[in-house]
C-alpha atoms as a PDB file:
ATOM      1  CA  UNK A   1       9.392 109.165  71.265  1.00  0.00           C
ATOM      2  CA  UNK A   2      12.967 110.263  70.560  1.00  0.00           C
ATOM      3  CA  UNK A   3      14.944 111.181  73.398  1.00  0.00           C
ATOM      4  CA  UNK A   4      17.604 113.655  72.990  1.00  0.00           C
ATOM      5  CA  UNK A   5      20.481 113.972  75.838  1.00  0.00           C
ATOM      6  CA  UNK A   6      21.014 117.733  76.930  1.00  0.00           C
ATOM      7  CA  UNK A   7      22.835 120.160  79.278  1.00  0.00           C
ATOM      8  CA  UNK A   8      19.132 121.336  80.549  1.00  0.00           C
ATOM      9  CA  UNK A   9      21.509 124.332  82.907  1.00  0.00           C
ATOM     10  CA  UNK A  10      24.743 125.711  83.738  1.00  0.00           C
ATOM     11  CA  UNK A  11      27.385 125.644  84.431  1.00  0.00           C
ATOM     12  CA  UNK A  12      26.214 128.748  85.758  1.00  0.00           C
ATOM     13  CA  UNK A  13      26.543 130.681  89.359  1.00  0.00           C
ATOM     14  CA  UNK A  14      23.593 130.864  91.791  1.00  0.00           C
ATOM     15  CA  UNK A  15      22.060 133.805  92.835  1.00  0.00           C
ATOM     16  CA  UNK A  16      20.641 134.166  96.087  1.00  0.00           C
ATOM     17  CA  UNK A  17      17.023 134.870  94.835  1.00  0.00           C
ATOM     18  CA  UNK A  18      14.767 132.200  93.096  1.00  0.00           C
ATOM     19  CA  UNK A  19      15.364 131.804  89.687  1.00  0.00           C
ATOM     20  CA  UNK A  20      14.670 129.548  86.535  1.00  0.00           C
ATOM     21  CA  UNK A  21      17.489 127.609  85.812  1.00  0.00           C
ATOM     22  CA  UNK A  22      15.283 125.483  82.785  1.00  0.00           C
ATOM     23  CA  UNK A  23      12.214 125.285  81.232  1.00  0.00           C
ATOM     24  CA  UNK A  24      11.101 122.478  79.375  1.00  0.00           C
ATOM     25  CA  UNK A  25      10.379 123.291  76.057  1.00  0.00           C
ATOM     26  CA  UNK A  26       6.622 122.777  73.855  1.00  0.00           C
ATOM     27  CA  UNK A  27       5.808 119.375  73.055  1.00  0.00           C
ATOM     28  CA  UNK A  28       8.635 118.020  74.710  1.00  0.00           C
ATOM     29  CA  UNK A  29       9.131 116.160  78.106  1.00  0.00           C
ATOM     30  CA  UNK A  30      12.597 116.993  80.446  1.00  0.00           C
ATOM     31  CA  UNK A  31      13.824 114.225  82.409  1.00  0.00           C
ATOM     32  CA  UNK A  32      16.300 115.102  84.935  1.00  0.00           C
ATOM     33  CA  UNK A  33      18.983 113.036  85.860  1.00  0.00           C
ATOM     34  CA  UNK A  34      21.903 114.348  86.926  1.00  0.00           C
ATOM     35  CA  UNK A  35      22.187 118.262  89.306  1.00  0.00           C
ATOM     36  CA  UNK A  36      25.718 118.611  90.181  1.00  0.00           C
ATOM     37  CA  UNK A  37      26.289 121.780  92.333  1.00  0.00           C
ATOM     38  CA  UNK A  38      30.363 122.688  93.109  1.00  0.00           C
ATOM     39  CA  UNK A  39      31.454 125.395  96.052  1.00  0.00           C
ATOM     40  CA  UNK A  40      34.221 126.938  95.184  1.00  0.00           C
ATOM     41  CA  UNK A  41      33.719 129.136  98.377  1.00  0.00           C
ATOM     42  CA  UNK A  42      36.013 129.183 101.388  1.00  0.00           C
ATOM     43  CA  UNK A  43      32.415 128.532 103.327  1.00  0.00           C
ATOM     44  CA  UNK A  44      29.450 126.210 103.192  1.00  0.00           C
ATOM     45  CA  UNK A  45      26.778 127.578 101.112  1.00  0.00           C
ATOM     46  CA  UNK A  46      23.045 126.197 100.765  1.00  0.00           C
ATOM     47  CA  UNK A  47      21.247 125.203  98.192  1.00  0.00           C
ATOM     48  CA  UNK A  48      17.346 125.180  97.377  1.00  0.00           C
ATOM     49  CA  UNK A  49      15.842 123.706  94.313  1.00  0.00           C
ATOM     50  CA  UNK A  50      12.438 123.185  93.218  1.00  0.00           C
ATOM     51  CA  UNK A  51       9.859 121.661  90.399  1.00  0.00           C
ATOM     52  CA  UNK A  52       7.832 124.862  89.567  1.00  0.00           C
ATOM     53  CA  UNK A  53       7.598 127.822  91.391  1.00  0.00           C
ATOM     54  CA  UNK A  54       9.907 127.902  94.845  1.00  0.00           C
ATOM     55  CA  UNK A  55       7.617 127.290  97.305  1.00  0.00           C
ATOM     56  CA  UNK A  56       8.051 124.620 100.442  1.00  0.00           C
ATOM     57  CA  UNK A  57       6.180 121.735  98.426  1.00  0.00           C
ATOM     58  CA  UNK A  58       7.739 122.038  95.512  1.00  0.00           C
ATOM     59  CA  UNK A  59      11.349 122.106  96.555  1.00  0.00           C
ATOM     60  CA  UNK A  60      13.911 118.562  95.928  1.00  0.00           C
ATOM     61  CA  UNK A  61      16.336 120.348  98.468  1.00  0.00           C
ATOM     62  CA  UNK A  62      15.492 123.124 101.370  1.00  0.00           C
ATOM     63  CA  UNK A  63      18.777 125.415 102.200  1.00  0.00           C
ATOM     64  CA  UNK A  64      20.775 122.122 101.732  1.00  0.00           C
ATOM     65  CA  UNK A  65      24.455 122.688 102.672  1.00  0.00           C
ATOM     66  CA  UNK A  66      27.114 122.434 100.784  1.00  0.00           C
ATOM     67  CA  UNK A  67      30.674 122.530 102.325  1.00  0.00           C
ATOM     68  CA  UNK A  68      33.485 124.622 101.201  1.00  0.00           C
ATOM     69  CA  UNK A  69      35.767 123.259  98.452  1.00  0.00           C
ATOM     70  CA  UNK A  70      32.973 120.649  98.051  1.00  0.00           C
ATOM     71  CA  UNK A  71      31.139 118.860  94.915  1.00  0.00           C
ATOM     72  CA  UNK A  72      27.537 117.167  95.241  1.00  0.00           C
ATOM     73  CA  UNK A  73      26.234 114.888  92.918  1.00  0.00           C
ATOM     74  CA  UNK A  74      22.312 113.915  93.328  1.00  0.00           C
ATOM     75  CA  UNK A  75      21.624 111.581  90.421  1.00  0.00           C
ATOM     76  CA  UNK A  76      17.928 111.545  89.959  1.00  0.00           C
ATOM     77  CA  UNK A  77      14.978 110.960  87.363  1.00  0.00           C
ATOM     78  CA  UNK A  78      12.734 113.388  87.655  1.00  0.00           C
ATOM     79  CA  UNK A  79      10.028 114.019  84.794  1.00  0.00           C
ATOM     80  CA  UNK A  80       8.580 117.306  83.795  1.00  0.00           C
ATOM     81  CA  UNK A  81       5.884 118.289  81.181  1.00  0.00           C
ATOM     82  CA  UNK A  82       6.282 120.872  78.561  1.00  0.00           C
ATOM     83  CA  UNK A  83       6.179 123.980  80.334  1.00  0.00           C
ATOM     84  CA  UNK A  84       7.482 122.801  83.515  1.00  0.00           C
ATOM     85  CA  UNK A  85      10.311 124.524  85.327  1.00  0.00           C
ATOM     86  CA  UNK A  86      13.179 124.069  87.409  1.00  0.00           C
ATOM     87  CA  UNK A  87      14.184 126.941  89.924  1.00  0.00           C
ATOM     88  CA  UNK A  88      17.077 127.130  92.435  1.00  0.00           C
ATOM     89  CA  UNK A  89      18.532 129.694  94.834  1.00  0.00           C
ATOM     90  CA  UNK A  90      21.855 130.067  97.167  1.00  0.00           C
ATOM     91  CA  UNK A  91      22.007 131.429 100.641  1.00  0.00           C
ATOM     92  CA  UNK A  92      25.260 133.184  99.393  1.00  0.00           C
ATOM     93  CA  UNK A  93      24.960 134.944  96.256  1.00  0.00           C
ATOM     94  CA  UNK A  94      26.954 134.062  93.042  1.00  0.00           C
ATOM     95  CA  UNK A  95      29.296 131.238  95.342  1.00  0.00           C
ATOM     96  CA  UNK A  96      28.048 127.722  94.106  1.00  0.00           C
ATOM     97  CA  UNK A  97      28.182 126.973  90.629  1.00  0.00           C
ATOM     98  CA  UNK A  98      25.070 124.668  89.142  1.00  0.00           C
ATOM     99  CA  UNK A  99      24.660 122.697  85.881  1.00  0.00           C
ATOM    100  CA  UNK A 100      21.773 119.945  85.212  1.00  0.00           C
ATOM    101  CA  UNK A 101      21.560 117.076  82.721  1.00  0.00           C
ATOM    102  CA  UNK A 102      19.153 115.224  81.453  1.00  0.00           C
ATOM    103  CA  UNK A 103      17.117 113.851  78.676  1.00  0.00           C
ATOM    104  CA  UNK A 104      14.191 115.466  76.596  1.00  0.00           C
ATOM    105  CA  UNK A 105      12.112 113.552  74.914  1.00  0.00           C
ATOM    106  CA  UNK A 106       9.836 114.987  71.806  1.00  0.00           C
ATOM    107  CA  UNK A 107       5.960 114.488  72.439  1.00  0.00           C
ATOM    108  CA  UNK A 108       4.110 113.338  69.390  1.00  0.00           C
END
């Protein structure tokens, strides 16, 4: 299996509806490693992301906040089949600013 490194989103502004941020692609596997989400804002925003389709058991963080002025780094491995998706949202539209990294690795 070759793995290739990749920006999988972003650096791109959050809106305050769920949206897809990636998608892995066919007959390859995402592995996400790194979501680092800035606030530019002169207020704390939140932040909800999921695996799949937003929904309570899907998401990695519910309306977490993040401060004003603030970066947060969650350095992770999460895997997710061809097809999968990654979705976030803000409670403050177009304030934090998201980008993902990871690894895809081609199936076959």
């Amino acid at each position: 299996m070759a793995r290739i490194a990749t920006r999988m989103a972003g650096p791109a502004q959050v809106s305050n509806a769920a949206a897809t941020k990636y998608t892995v692609p066919a007959s390859r596997l995402g592995i996400i490693r790194h979501i680092h989400v800035y606030n530019p804002g002169r207020a704390a925003a939140t932040f909800t992301c999921s695996i799949g389709a937003d929904a309570a058991g899907t998401r990695i963080f519910d309306a977490f906040s993040i401060p004003a002025g603030t970066v947060y780094d969650h350095y992770c491995f999460y895997v997710l089949a061809a097809a999968e998706i990654l979705q976030a949202f803000s409670g403050t539209n177009n304030q934090l600013t998201l980008t993902v990294d990871g690894d895809e690795s081609v199936l076959g």
